[in-house]
Every structure is written in C-alpha cells, then in structure tokens.
N, C-alpha and C. Protein backbone atom coordinates (compact mmCIF):
# COMPACT_ATOMS: atom_id res chain seq x y z
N UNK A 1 48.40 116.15 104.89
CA UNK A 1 49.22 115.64 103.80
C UNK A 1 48.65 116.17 102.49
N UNK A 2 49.44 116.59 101.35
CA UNK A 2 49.04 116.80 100.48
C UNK A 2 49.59 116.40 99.04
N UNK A 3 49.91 114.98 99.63
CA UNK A 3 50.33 114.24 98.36
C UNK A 3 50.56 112.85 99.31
N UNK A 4 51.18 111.94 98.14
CA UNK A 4 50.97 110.51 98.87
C UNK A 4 52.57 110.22 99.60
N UNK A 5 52.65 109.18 100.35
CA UNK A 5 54.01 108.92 101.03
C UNK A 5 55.04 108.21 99.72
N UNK A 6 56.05 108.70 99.43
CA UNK A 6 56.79 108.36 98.73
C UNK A 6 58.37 107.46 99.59
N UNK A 7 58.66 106.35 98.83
CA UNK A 7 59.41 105.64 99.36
C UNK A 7 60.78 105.96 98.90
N UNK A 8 61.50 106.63 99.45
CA UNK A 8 63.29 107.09 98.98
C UNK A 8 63.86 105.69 98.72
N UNK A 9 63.80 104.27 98.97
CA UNK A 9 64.66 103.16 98.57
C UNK A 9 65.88 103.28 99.78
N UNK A 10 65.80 104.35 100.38
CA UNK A 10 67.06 104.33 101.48
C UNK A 10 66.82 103.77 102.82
N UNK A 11 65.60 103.51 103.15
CA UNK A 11 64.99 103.17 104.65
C UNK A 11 64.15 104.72 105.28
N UNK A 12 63.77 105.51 104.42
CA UNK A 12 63.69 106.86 104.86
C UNK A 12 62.19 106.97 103.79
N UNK A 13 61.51 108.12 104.02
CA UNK A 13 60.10 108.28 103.54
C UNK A 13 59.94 110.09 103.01
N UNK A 14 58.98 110.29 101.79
CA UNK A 14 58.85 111.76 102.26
C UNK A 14 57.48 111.95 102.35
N UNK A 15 56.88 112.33 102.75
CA UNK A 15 55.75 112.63 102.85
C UNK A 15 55.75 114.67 102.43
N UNK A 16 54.92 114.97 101.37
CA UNK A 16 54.47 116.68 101.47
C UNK A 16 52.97 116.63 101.94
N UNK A 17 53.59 118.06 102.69
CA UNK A 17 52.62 118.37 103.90
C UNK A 17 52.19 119.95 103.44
N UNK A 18 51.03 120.52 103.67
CA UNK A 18 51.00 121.71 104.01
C UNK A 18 50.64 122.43 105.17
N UNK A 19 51.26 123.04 105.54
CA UNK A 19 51.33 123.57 107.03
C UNK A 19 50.42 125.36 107.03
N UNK A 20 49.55 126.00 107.96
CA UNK A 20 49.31 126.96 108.27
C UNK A 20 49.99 127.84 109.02
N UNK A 21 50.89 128.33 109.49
CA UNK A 21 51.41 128.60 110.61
C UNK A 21 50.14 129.69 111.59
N UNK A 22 49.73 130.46 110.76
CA UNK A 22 48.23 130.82 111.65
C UNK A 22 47.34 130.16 112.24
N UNK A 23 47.59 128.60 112.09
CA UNK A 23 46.59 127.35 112.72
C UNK A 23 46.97 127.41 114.47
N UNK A 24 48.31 127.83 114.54
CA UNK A 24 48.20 128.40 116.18
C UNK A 24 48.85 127.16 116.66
N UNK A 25 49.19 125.72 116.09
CA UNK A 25 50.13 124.58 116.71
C UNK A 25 50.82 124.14 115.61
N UNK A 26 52.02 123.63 116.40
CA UNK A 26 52.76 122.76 115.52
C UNK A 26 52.90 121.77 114.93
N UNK A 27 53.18 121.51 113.51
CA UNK A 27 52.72 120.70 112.75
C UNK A 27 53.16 119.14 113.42
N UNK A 28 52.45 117.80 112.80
CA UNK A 28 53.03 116.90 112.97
C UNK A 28 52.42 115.82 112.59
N UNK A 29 52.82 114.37 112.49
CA UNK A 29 52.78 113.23 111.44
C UNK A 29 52.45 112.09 112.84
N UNK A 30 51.55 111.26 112.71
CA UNK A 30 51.32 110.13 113.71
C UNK A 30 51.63 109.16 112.81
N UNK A 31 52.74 108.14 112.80
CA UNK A 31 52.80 107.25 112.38
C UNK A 31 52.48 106.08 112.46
N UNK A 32 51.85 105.10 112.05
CA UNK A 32 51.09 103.89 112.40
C UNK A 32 51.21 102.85 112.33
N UNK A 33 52.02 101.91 112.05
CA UNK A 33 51.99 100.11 111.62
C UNK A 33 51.51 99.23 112.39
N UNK A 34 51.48 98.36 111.90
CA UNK A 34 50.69 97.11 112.47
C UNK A 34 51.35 96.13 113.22
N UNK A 35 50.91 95.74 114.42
CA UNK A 35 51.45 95.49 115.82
C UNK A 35 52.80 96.32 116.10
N UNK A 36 52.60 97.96 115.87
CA UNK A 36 53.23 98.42 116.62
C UNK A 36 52.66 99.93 117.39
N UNK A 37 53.15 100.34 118.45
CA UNK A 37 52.18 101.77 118.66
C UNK A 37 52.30 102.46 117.78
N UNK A 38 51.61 103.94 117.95
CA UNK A 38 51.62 105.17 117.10
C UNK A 38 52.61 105.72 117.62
N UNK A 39 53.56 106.09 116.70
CA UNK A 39 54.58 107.07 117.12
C UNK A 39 54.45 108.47 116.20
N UNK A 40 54.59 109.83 116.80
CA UNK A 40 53.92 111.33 117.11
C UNK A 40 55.67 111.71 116.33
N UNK A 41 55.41 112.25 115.34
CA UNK A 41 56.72 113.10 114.75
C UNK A 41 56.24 114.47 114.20
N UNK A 42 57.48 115.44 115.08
CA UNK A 42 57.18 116.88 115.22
C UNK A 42 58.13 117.59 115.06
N UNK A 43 58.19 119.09 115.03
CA UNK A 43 59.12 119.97 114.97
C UNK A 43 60.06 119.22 116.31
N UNK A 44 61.66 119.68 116.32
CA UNK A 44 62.15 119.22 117.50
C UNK A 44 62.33 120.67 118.38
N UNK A 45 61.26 121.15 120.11
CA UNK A 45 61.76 122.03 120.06
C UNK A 45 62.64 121.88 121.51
N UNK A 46 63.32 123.22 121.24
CA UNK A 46 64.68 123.45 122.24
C UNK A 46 64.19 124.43 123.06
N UNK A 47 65.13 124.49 124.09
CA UNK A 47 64.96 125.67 125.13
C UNK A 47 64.27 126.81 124.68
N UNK A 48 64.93 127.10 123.43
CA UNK A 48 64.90 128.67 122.63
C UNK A 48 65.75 129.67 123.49
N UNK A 49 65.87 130.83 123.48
CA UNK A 49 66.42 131.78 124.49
C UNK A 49 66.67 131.45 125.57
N UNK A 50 65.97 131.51 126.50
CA UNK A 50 66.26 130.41 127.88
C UNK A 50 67.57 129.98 127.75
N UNK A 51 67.67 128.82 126.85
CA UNK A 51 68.96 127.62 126.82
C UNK A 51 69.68 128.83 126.75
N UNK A 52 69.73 129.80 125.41
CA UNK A 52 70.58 130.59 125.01
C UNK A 52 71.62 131.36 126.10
N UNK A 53 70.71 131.97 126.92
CA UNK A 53 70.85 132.96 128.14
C UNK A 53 72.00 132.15 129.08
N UNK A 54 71.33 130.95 129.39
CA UNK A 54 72.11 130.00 130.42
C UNK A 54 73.60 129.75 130.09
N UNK A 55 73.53 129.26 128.84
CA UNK A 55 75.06 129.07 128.20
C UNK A 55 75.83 130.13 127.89
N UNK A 56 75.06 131.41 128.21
CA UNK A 56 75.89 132.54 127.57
C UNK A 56 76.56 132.76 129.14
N UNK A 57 75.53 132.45 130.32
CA UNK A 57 75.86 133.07 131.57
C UNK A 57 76.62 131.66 132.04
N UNK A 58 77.03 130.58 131.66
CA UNK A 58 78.09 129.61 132.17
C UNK A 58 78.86 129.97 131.05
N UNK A 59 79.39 130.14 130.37
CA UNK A 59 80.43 130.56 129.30
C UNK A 59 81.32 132.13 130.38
N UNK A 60 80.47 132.95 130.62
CA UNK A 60 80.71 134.31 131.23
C UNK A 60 81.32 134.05 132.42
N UNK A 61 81.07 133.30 133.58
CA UNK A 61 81.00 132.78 134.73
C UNK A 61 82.52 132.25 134.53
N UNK A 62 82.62 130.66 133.79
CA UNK A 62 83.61 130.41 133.48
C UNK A 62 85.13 131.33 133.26
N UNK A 63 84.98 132.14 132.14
CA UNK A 63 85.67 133.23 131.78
C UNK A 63 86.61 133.70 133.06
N UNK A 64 85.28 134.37 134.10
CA UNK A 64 85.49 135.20 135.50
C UNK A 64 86.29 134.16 136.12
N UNK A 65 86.01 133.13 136.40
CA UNK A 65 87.11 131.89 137.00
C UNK A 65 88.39 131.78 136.59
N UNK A 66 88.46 131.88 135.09
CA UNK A 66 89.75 132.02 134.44
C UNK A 66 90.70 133.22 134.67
N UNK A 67 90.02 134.32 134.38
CA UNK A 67 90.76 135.23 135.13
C UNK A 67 90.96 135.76 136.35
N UNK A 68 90.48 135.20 137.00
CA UNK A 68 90.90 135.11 138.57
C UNK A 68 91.95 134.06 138.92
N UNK A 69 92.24 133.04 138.57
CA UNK A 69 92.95 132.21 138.61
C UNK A 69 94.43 132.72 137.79
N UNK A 70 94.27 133.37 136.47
CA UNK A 70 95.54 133.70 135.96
C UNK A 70 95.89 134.85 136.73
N UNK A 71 94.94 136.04 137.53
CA UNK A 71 95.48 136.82 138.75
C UNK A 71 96.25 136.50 139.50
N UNK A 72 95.36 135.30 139.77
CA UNK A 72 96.35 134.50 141.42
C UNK A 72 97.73 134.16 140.92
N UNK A 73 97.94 133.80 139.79
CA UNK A 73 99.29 133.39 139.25
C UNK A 73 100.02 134.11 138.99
N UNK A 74 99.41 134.94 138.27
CA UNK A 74 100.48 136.02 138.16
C UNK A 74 100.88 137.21 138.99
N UNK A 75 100.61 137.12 140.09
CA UNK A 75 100.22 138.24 141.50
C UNK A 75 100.20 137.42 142.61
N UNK A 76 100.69 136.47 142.80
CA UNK A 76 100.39 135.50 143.86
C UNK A 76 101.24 135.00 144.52
C-alpha cells in the first residue's frame, strides 16, 4: 500500500497500491475485520487462450452442424 484506505461514502473503498510486475506474482489485498475471516482480493484470472481456443472450436463445430443440417434441407 502506498497511501492510506480511503472511504468512497458508497459502501466501496480505495486503497493505492504499488505494484512491481518484475516481483514475479500477482498483486493482492488480505482483508481483515473483526470476528470475521481474512478474505484474499486479487487480479480475477481466466482461462486466458485456452478458454479462447475452446470457444472458438465450439463456435466452429456448431457452424459445421448448421450447415449440414441446411444441406439436409435443402438436398434432402
């Protein structure tokens, strides 16, 4: 952290942070109150590519179904 937690008045917080990205992990905030656990807030991450690939190859797949089916209809 590199400044103090500031209170927005909305139910929401900001905290400034400075981050390394050469530190080699991803940044993140342990939050703390009293009689409750620590809850861990982080980048949110996704598949990345992976996901990408998959949805590109059920999107493609799909497609091939579609036009096989408007074959059958129209040739059938």
């Amino acid at each position: 952290m590199s400044g103090s937690v500031v209170d927005n008045g909305d139910g929401t917080y900001t905290i400034p942070v400075v981050f390394d990205p050469s530190a080699g992990s991803a940044p993140g905030v342990v939050v703390d109150q009293p009689g409750r656990p620590p809850v861990v807030l982080g980048p949110i991450v996704t598949g990345g590519r992976h996901l990408c690939r998959t949805w590109k190859l059920l999107i493609c797949l799909l497609l091939l179904v579609i036009a096989v089916l408007i074959l059958i209809l129209l040739f059938g």
